[in-house]
Protein backbone atom coordinates (compact mmCIF):
# COMPACT_ATOMS: atom_id res chain seq x y z
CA UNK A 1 -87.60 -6.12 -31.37
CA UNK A 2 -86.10 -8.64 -28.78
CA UNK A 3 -83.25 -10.72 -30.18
CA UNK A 4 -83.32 -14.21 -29.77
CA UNK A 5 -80.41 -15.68 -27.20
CA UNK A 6 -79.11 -19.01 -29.19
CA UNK A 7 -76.26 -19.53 -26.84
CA UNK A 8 -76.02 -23.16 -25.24
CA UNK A 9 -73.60 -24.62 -22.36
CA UNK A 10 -72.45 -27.56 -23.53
CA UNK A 11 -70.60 -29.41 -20.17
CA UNK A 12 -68.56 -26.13 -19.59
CA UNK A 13 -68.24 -25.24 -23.29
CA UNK A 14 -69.90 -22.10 -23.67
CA UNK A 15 -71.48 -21.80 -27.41
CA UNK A 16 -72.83 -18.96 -29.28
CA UNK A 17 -75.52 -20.94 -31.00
CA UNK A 18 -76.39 -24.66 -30.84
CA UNK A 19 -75.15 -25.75 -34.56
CA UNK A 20 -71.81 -27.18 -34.91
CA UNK A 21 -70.34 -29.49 -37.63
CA UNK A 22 -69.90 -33.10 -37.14
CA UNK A 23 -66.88 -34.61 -37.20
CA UNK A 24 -65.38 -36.10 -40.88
CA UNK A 25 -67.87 -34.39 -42.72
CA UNK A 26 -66.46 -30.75 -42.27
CA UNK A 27 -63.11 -31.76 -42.99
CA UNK A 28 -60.64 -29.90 -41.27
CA UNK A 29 -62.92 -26.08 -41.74
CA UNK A 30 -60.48 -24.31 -44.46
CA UNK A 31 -62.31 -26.12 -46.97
CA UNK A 32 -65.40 -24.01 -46.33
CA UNK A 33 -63.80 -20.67 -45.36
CA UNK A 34 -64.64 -19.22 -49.18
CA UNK A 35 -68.31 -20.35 -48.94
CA UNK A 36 -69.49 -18.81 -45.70
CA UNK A 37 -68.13 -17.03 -42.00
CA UNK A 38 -66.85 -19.94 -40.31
CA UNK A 39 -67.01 -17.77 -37.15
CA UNK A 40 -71.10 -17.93 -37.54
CA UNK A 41 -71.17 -21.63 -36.19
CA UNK A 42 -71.90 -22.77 -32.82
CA UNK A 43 -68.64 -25.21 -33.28
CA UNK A 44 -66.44 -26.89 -35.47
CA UNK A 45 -65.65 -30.54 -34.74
CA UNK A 46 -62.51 -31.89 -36.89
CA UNK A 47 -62.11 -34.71 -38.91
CA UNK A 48 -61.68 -37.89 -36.47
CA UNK A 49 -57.54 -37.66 -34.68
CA UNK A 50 -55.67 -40.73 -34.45
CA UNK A 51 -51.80 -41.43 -32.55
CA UNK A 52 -50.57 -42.34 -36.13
CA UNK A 53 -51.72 -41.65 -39.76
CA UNK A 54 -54.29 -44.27 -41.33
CA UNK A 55 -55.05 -44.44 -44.85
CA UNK A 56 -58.58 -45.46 -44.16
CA UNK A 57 -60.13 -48.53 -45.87
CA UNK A 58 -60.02 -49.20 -49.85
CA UNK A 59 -62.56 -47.54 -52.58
CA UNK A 60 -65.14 -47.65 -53.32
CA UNK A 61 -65.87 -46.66 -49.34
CA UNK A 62 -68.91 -44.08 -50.08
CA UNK A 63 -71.99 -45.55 -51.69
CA UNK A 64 -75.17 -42.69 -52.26
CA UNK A 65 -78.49 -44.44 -51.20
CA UNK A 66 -82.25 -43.52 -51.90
CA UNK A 67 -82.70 -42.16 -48.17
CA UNK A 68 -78.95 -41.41 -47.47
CA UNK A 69 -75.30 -42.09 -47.44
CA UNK A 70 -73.40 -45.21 -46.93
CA UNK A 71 -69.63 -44.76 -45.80
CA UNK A 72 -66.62 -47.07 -44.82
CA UNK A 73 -64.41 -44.36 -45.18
CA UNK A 74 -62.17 -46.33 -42.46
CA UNK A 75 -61.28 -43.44 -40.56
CA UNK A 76 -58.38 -41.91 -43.12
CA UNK A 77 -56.45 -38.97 -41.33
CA UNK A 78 -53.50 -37.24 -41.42
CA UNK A 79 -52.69 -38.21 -37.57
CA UNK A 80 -52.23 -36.04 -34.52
CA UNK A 81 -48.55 -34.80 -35.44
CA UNK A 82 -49.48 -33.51 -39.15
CA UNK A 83 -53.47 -32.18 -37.53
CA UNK A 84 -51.20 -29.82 -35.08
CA UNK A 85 -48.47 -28.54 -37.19
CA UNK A 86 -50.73 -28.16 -40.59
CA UNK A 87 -54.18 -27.72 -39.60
CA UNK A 88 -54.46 -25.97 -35.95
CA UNK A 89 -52.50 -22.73 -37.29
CA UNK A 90 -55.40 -22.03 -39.29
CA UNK A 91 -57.94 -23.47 -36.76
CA UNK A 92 -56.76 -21.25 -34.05
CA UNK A 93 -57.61 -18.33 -35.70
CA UNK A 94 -60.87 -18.39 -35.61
CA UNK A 95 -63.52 -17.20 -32.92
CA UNK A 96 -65.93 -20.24 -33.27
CA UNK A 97 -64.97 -23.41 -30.71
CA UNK A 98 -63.09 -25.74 -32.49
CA UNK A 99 -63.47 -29.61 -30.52
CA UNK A 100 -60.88 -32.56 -31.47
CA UNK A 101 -63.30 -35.63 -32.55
CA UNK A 102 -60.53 -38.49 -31.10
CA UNK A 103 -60.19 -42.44 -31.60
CA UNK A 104 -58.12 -45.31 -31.17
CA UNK A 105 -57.78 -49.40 -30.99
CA UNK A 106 -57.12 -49.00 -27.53
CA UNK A 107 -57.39 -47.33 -24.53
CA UNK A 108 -53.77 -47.09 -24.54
CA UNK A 109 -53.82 -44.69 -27.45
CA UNK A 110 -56.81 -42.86 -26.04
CA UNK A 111 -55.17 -41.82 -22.81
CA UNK A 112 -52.18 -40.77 -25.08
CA UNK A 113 -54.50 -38.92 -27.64
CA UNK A 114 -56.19 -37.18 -24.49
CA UNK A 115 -52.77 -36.02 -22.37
CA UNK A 116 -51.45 -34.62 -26.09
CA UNK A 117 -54.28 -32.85 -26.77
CA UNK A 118 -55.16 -31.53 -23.29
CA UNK A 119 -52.13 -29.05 -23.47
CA UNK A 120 -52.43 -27.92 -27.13
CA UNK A 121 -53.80 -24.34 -26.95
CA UNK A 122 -56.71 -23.85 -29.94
CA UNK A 123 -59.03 -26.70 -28.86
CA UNK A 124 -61.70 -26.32 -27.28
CA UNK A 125 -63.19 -29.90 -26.04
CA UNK A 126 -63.05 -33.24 -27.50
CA UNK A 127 -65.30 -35.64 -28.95
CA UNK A 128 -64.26 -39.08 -27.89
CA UNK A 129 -65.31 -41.70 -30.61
CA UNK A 130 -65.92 -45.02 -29.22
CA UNK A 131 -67.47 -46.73 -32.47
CA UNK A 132 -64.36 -47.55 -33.60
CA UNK A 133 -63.26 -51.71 -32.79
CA UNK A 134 -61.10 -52.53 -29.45
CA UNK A 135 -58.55 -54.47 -31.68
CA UNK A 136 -57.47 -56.57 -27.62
CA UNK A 137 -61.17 -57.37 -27.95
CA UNK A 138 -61.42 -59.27 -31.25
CA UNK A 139 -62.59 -56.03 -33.05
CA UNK A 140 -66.07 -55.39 -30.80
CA UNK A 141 -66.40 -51.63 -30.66
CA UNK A 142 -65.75 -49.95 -27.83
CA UNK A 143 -68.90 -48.22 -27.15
CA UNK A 144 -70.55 -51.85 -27.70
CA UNK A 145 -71.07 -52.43 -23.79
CA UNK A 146 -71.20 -50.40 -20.97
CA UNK A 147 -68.06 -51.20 -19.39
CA UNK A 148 -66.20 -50.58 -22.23
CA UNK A 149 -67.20 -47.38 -23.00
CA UNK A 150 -66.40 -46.27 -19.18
CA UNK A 151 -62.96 -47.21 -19.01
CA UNK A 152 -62.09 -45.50 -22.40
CA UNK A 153 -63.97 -42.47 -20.95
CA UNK A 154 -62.38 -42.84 -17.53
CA UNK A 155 -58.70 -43.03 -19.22
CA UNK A 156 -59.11 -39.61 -21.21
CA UNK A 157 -61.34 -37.88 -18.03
CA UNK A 158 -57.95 -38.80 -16.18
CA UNK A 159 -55.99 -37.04 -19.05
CA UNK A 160 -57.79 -34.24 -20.14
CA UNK A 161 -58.94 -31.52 -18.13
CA UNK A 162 -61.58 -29.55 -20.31
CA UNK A 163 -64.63 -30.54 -21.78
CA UNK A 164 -65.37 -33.91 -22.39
CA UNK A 165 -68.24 -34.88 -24.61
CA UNK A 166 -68.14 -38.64 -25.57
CA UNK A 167 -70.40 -39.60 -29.27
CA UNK A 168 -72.05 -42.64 -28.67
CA UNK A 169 -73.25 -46.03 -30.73
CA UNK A 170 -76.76 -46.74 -32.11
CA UNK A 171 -75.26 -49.91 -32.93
CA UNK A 172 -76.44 -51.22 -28.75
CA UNK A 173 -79.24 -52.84 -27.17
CA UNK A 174 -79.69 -50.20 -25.14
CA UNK A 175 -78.29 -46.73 -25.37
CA UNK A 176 -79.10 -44.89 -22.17
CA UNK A 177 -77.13 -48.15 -20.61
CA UNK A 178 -74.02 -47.10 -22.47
CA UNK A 179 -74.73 -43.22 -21.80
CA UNK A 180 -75.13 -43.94 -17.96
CA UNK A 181 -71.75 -45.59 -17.96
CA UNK A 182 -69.85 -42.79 -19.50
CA UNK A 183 -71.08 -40.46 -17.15
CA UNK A 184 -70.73 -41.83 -14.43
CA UNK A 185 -66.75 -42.10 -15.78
CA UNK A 186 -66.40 -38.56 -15.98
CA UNK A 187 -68.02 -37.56 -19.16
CA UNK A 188 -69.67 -33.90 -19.24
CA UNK A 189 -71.53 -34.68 -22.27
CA UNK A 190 -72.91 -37.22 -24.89
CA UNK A 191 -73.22 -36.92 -28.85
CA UNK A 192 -75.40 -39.36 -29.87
CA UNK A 193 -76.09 -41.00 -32.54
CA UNK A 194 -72.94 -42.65 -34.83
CA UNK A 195 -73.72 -44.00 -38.22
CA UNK A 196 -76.02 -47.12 -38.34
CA UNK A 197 -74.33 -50.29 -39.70
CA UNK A 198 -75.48 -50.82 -43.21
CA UNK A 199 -75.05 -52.21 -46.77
CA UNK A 200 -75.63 -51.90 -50.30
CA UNK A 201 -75.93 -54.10 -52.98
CA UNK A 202 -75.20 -53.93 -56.75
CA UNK A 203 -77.57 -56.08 -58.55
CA UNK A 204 -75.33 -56.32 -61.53
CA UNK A 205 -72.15 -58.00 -60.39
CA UNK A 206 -73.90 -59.29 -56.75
CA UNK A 207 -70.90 -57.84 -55.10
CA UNK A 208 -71.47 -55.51 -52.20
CA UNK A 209 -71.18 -51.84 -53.32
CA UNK A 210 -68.52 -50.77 -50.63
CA UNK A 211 -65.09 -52.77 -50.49
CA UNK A 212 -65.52 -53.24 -46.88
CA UNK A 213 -69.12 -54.36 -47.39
CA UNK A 214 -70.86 -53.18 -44.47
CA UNK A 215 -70.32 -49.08 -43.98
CA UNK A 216 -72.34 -46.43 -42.16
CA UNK A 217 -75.67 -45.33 -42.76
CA UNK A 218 -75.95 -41.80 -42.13
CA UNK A 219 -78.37 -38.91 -43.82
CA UNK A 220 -82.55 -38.47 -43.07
CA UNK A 221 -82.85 -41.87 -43.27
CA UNK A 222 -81.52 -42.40 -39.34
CA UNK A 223 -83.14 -39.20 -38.20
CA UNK A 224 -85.92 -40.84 -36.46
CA UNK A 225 -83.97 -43.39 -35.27
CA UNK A 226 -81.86 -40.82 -33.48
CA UNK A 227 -84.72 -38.74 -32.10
CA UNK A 228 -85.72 -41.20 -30.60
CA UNK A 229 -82.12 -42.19 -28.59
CA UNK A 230 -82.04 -38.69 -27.69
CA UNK A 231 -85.31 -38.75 -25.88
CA UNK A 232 -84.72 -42.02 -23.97
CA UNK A 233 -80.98 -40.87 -23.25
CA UNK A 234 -82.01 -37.67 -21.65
CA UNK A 235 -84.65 -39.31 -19.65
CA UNK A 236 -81.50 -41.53 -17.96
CA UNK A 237 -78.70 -38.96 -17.46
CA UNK A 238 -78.56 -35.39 -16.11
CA UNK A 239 -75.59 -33.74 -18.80
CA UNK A 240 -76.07 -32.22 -21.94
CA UNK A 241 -76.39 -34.17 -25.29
CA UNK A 242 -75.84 -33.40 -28.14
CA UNK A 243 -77.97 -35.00 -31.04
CA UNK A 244 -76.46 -35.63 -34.52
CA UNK A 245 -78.45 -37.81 -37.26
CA UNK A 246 -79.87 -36.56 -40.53
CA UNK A 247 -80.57 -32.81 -39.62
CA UNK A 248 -80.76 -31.13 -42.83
CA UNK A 249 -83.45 -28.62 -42.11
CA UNK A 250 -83.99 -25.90 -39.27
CA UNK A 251 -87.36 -28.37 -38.03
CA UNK A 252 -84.79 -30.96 -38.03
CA UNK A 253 -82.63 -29.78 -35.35
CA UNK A 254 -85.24 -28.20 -33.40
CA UNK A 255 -86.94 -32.19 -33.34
CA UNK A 256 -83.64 -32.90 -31.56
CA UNK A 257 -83.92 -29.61 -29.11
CA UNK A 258 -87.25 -30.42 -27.91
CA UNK A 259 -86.84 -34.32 -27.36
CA UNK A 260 -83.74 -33.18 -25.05
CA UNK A 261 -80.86 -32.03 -27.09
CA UNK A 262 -78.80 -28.90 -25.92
CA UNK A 263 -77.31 -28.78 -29.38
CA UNK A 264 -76.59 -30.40 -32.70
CA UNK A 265 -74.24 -31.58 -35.27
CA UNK A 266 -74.95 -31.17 -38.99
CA UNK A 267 -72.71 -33.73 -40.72
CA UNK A 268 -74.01 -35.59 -44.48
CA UNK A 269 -76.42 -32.60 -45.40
CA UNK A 270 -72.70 -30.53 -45.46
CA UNK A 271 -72.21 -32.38 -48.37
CA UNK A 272 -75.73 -31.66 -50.02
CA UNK A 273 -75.50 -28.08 -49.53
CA UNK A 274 -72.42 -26.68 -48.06
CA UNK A 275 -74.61 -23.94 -46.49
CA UNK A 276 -76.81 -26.08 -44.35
CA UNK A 277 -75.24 -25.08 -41.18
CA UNK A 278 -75.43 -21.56 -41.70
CA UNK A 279 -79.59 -22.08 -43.07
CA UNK A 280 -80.20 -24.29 -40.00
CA UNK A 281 -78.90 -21.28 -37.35
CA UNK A 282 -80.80 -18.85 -38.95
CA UNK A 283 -83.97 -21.37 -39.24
CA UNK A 284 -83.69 -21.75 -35.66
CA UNK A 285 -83.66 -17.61 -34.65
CA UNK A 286 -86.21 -17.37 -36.85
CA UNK A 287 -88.76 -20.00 -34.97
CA UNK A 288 -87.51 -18.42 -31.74
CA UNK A 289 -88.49 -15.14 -33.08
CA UNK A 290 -92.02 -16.22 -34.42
CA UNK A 291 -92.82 -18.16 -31.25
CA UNK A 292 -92.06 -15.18 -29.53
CA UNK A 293 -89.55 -17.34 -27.04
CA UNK A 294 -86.40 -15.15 -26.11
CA UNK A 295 -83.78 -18.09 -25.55
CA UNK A 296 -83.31 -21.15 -26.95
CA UNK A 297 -82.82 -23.39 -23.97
CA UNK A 298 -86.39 -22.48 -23.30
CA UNK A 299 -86.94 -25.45 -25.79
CA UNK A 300 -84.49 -28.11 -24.47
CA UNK A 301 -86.50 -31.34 -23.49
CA UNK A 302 -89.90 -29.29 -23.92
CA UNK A 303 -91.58 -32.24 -25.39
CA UNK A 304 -94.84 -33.25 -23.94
CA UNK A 305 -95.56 -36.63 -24.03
């Protein structure tokens, strides 16, 4: 019987599958070590890093909706001093990549984030979030425009030496725009997509159901949508991507791998079934196996249109 080769190159991160967590919905891994071999993943991208500690916005900030999951969780962590001494011990000890998922309300404090991080032995790559609002901007999100998003990526690719994968907007005009700019500022790789910008309504009290009204839309309802910015991105650029965006099922990700994907990221169905991660890797050697295809990146960008 010929095993099936799931490894994947991910802009100089070598991978032993292509299934790794997305970032805030994985928490910081311990919380899963009793459940399942966190060494089985493909990678393990941590709850979003700022400079400083944030509290995140006020609750209710998670809202459960027919076709997915609203959040305005505001970004809450512990900060980069408190992520290194409390959670990397742990972190470090395991054999699966672990990537820092990074943010800030400037590029100040991206640079910063970047040279701290690029010397800190345990991580693997980071993630570089530029959804989050450019607060010398009047609040527009960095990854809004295209020249934006390549001076935040050109100020951590000037800081950080290893693998650089930056997760991009849906929330654009045009996508492969914004994914053009970032690599041409250094970035080995795009995640793409963020959460949606959406809202819920209670019909009772006419209020909006999150405190900071408008929250993320994540879950299958997106999953299209993000198919769909995978294919167009990877007809524009020439390094890996990475697609994240409702992927609760083995068919799911491989949807992703044959529009142009190298990997994925499994982020709300985590919190549906804490095993989906595990399900979706052996989903995927399994359709390998019965399609009697020996590697995996036989399938990237296969699609026939």
């Amino acid at each position: 019987m010929t095993t099936c080769d799931l490894s994947v190159n991910i802009g100089g991160l070598e991978l032993k599958n292509p299934v790794l967590t997305a970032s805030g919905t994985f928490g910081y891994a311990k919380e899963f070590e009793t459940i399942f071999d966190l060494n089985r993943l493909g990678g393990i991208i941590v709850k979003g890093l700022s400079l400083m500690p944030s509290k995140g916005n006020a609750p209710p900030r998670i809202v459960e909706t027919s076709c997915g999951m609203l959040n305005a969780i505001g970004l809450e962590n512990a900060g980069l001093d408190a992520f290194i001494s409390d959670k990397l011990p742990f972190l470090k000890n395991l054999k699966t990549p672990v990537l820092a998922n990074i943010y800030g309300t400037g590029i100040e404090a991206y640079a910063e984030l970047a040279a701290r991080l690029n010397d800190i032995e345990g991580i693997s790559a980071i993630e570089v979030n530029i959804s989050c609002p450019n607060v010398k901007e009047g609040g527009i999100a960095f990854g809004a425009n295209a020249s934006t998003a390549g001076k935040v990526t050109e100020a951590v690719r000037k800081n950080y030496q290893g693998p650089l994968i930056v997760k991009l907007s849906p929330n654009v005009t045009d996508i492969t725009c914004i994914a053009k700019s970032v690599q041409d500022s250094g970035a080995d790789a795009v995640s793409l997509i963020n959460t949606i910008t959406a809202m819920a309504v209670d019909i009772h009290t006419r209020r909006p159901k999150l405190a900071n009204i408008t929250g993320g839309l994540s879950g299958p309802a997106i999953k299209p949508v993000a198919v769909r910015m995978v294919w167009q991105t990877a007809q524009a650029i020439n390094i890996p991507i990475i697609g994240v965006g409702g992927i609760m099922t083995a068919g799911d990700a491989l949807e992703f791998i044959i529009a142009g994907a190298s990997a994925v990221q499994v982020g709300t169905a985590n919190f549906v079934n804490p095993l989906a991660a595990i399900e979706i890797i052996e989903g995927i050697e399994a359709y390998l196996a019965q399609q009697s295809l020996t590697s995996v990146r036989s399938l990237i960008g296969c699609l026939q249109v």
